[in-house]
Protein backbone atom coordinates (compact mmCIF):
# COMPACT_ATOMS: atom_id res chain seq x y z
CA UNK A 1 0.00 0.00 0.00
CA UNK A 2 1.03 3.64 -1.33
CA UNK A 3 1.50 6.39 1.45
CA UNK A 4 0.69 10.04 1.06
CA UNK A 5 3.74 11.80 2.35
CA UNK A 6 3.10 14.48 4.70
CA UNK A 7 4.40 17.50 2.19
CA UNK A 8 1.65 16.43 -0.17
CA UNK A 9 -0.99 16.87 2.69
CA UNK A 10 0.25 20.41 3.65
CA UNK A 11 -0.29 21.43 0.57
CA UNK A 12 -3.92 19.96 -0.33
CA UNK A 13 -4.14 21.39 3.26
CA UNK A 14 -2.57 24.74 2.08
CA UNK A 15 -5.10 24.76 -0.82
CA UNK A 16 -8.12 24.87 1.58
CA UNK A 17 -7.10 28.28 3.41
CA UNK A 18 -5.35 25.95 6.49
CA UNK A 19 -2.14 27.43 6.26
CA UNK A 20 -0.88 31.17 6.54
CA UNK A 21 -0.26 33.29 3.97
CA UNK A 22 1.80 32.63 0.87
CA UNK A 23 4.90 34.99 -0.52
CA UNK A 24 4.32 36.52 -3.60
CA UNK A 25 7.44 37.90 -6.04
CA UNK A 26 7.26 41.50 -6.93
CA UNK A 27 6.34 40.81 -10.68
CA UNK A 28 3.22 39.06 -9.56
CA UNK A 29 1.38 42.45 -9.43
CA UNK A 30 2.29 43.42 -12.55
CA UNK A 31 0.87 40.43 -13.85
CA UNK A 32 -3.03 41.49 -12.84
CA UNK A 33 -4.36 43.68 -16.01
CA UNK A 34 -6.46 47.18 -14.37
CA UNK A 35 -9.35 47.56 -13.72
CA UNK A 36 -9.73 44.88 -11.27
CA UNK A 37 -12.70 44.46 -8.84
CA UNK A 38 -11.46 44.92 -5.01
CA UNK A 39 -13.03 42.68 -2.25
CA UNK A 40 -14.21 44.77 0.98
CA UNK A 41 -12.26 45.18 3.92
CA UNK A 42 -13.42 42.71 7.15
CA UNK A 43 -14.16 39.62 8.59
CA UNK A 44 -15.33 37.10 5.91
CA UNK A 45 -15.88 33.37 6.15
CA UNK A 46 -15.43 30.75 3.76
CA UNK A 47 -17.16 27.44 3.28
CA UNK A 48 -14.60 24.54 1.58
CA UNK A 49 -16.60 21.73 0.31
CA UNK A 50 -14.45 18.90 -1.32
CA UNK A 51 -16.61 17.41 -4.13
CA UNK A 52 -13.88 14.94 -5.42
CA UNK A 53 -10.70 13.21 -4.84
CA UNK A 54 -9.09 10.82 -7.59
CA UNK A 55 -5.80 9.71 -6.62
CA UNK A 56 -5.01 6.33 -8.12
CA UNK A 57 -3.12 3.88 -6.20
CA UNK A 58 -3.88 5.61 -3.20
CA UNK A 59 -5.76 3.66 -0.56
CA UNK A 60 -9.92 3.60 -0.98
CA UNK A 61 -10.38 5.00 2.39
CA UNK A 62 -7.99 8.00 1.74
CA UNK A 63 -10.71 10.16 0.00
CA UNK A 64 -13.04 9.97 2.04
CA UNK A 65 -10.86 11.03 4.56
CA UNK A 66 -9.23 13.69 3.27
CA UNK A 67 -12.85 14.89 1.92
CA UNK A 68 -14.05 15.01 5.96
CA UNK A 69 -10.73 16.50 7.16
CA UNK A 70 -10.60 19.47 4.15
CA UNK A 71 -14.41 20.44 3.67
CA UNK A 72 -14.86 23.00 6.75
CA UNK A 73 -15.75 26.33 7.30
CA UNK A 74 -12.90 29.02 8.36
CA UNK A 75 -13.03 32.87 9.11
CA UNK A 76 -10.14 35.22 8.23
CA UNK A 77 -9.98 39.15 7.86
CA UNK A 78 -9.23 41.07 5.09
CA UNK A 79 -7.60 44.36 5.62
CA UNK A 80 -6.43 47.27 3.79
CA UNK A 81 -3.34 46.61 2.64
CA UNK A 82 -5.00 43.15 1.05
CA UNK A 83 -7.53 44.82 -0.85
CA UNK A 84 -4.93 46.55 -2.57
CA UNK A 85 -4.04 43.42 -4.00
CA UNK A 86 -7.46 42.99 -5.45
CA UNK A 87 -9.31 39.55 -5.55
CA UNK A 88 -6.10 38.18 -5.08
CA UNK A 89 -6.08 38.89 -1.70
CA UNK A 90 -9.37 36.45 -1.42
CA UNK A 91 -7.92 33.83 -4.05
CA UNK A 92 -4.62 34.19 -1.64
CA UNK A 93 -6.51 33.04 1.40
CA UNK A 94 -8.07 29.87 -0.64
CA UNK A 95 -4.53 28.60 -1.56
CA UNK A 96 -2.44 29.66 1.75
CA UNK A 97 1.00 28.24 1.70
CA UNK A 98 2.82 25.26 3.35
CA UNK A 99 5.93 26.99 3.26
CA UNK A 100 6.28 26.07 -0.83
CA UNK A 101 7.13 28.61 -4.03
CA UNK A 102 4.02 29.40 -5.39
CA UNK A 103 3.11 31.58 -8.90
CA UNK A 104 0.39 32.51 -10.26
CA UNK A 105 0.40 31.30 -14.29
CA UNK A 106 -2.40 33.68 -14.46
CA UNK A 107 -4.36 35.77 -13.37
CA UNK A 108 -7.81 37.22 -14.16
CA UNK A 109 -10.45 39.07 -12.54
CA UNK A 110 -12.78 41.38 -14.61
CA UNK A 111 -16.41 41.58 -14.41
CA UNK A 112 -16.66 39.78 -11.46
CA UNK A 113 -15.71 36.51 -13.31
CA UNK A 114 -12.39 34.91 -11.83
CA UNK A 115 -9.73 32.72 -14.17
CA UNK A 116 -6.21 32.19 -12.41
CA UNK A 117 -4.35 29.47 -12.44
CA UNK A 118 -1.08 28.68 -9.50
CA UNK A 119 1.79 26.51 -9.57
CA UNK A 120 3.15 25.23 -6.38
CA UNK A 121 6.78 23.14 -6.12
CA UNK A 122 6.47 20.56 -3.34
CA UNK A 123 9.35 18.36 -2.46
CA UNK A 124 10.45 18.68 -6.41
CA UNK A 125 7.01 18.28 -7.39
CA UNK A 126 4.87 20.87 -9.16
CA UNK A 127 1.18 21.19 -8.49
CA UNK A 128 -1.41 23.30 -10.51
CA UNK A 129 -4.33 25.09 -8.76
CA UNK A 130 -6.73 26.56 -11.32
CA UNK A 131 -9.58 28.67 -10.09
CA UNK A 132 -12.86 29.85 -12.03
CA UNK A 133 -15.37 31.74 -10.66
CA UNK A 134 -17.29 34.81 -9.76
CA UNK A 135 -17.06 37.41 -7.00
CA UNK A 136 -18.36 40.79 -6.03
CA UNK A 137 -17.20 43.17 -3.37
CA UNK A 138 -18.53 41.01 -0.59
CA UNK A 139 -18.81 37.45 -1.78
CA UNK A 140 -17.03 34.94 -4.17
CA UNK A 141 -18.10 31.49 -5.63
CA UNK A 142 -14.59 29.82 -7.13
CA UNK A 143 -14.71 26.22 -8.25
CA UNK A 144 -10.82 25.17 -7.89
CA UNK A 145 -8.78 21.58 -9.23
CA UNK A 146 -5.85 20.80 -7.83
CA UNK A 147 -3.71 18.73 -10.12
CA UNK A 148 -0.40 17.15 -9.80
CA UNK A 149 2.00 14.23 -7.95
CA UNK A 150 0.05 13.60 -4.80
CA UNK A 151 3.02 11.38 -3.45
CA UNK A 152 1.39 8.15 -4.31
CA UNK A 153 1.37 9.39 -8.02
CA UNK A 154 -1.00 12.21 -9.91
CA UNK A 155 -4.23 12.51 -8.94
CA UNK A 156 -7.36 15.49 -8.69
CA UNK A 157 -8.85 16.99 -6.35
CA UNK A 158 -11.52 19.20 -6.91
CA UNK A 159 -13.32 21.81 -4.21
CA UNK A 160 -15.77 24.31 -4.04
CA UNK A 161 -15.12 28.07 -1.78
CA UNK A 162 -18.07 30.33 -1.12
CA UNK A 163 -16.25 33.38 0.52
CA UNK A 164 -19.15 35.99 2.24
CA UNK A 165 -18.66 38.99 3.84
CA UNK A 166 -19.88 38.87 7.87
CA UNK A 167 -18.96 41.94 9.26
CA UNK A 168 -16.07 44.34 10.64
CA UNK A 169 -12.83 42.27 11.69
C-alpha cells in the first residue's frame, strides 16, 4: 500500500485556506491587467466543500478522509493593505501556503468573473491550482482543481469556496 507523504498533505491542506499566507514575487502584481474588482475590507468566512478526490493507487479509504478532514468552514480578515491586492487577496486566502514557491500562471479578474491558475513546487514536485469563478465586493463562488504528484502518483482533487462577507474584523 502507497503512502501520502506528509508535504503532499500540507499542501492539499494549504489549498483549503489551512495554512498562513503565501509569498508573492514583486512581478506578480504586474501580472493582474487594471481595472480589477477589489473585495471589501473585514471579517469574511469561507465554506470549503471537497466534491472529489481521484488519486489512483492511493488507498480507498484515503478520500473519504481527506474529503471530511478538508471540507470545513474558516473565518479570516481582510484588511487594507489586502484589498490593494485585489481579488487576489481572497484567491490568496483559498490557496495559503505550506511553506512552498508558489506563482500565479495567471491571473484574471474582470467583471466579477475569476480565471487564475497557480503553480506550487512541493518536495520537487509541481502542483497546478486553477480557479474559475465569480465574486463581487462582498462574496465569491470559485470552483478550484488541484492537479499534480500527490506522493502516491498524480491525482485530482476538486473543491468548491463560497467566501461571504460577515462583518467588521
Amino acid at each position: 500500500m502507497k503512502k501520502m507523504n506528509v508535504s503532499s498533505f500540507a499542501l492539499v491542506a494549504a489549498g483549503l485556506g489551512l495554512a498562513g499566507a503565501m509569498a508573492f514575487s514583486d512581478g506578480l502584481l504586474a501580472q493582474v491587467d487594471p481595472p480589477e474588482m477589489r473585495p471589501e475590507t473585514g471579517k469574511y468566512s469561507a465554506d470549503i466543500t471537497v466534491q472529489s478526490v481521484d488519486i489512483p493507487g492511493a488507498p480507498p479509504q484515503m478520500a473519504g478522509m481527506m474529503t471530511r478532514m478538508m471540507s470545513r468552514q474558516t473565518t479570516y480578515c481582510l484588511t487594507e493593505e489586502d484589498v490593494e491586492e485585489g481579488y487576489r487577496a481572497i484567491t490568496r486566502r483559498s490557496q495559503g501556503d505550506a511553506g512552498e514557491d508558489c506563482t500565479y500562471d495567471r491571473f484574471s479578474m474582470e467583471g466579477g468573473e475569476l480565471d487564475a491558475q497557480m503553480s506550487c513546487r512541493v518536495d520537487g514536485r509541481t502542483m497546478t491550482m486553477t480557479m474559475e469563478g465569480n465574486g463581487t465586493p462582498t462574496s465569491s463562488d470559485i470552483a478550484m482543481t488541484m492537479s499534480g504528484d500527490m506522493g502516491v502518483g498524480p491525482g485530482t482533487i476538486r473543491m468548491r469556496v463560497r467566501h461571504k462577507r460577515v462583518g467588521p474584523c
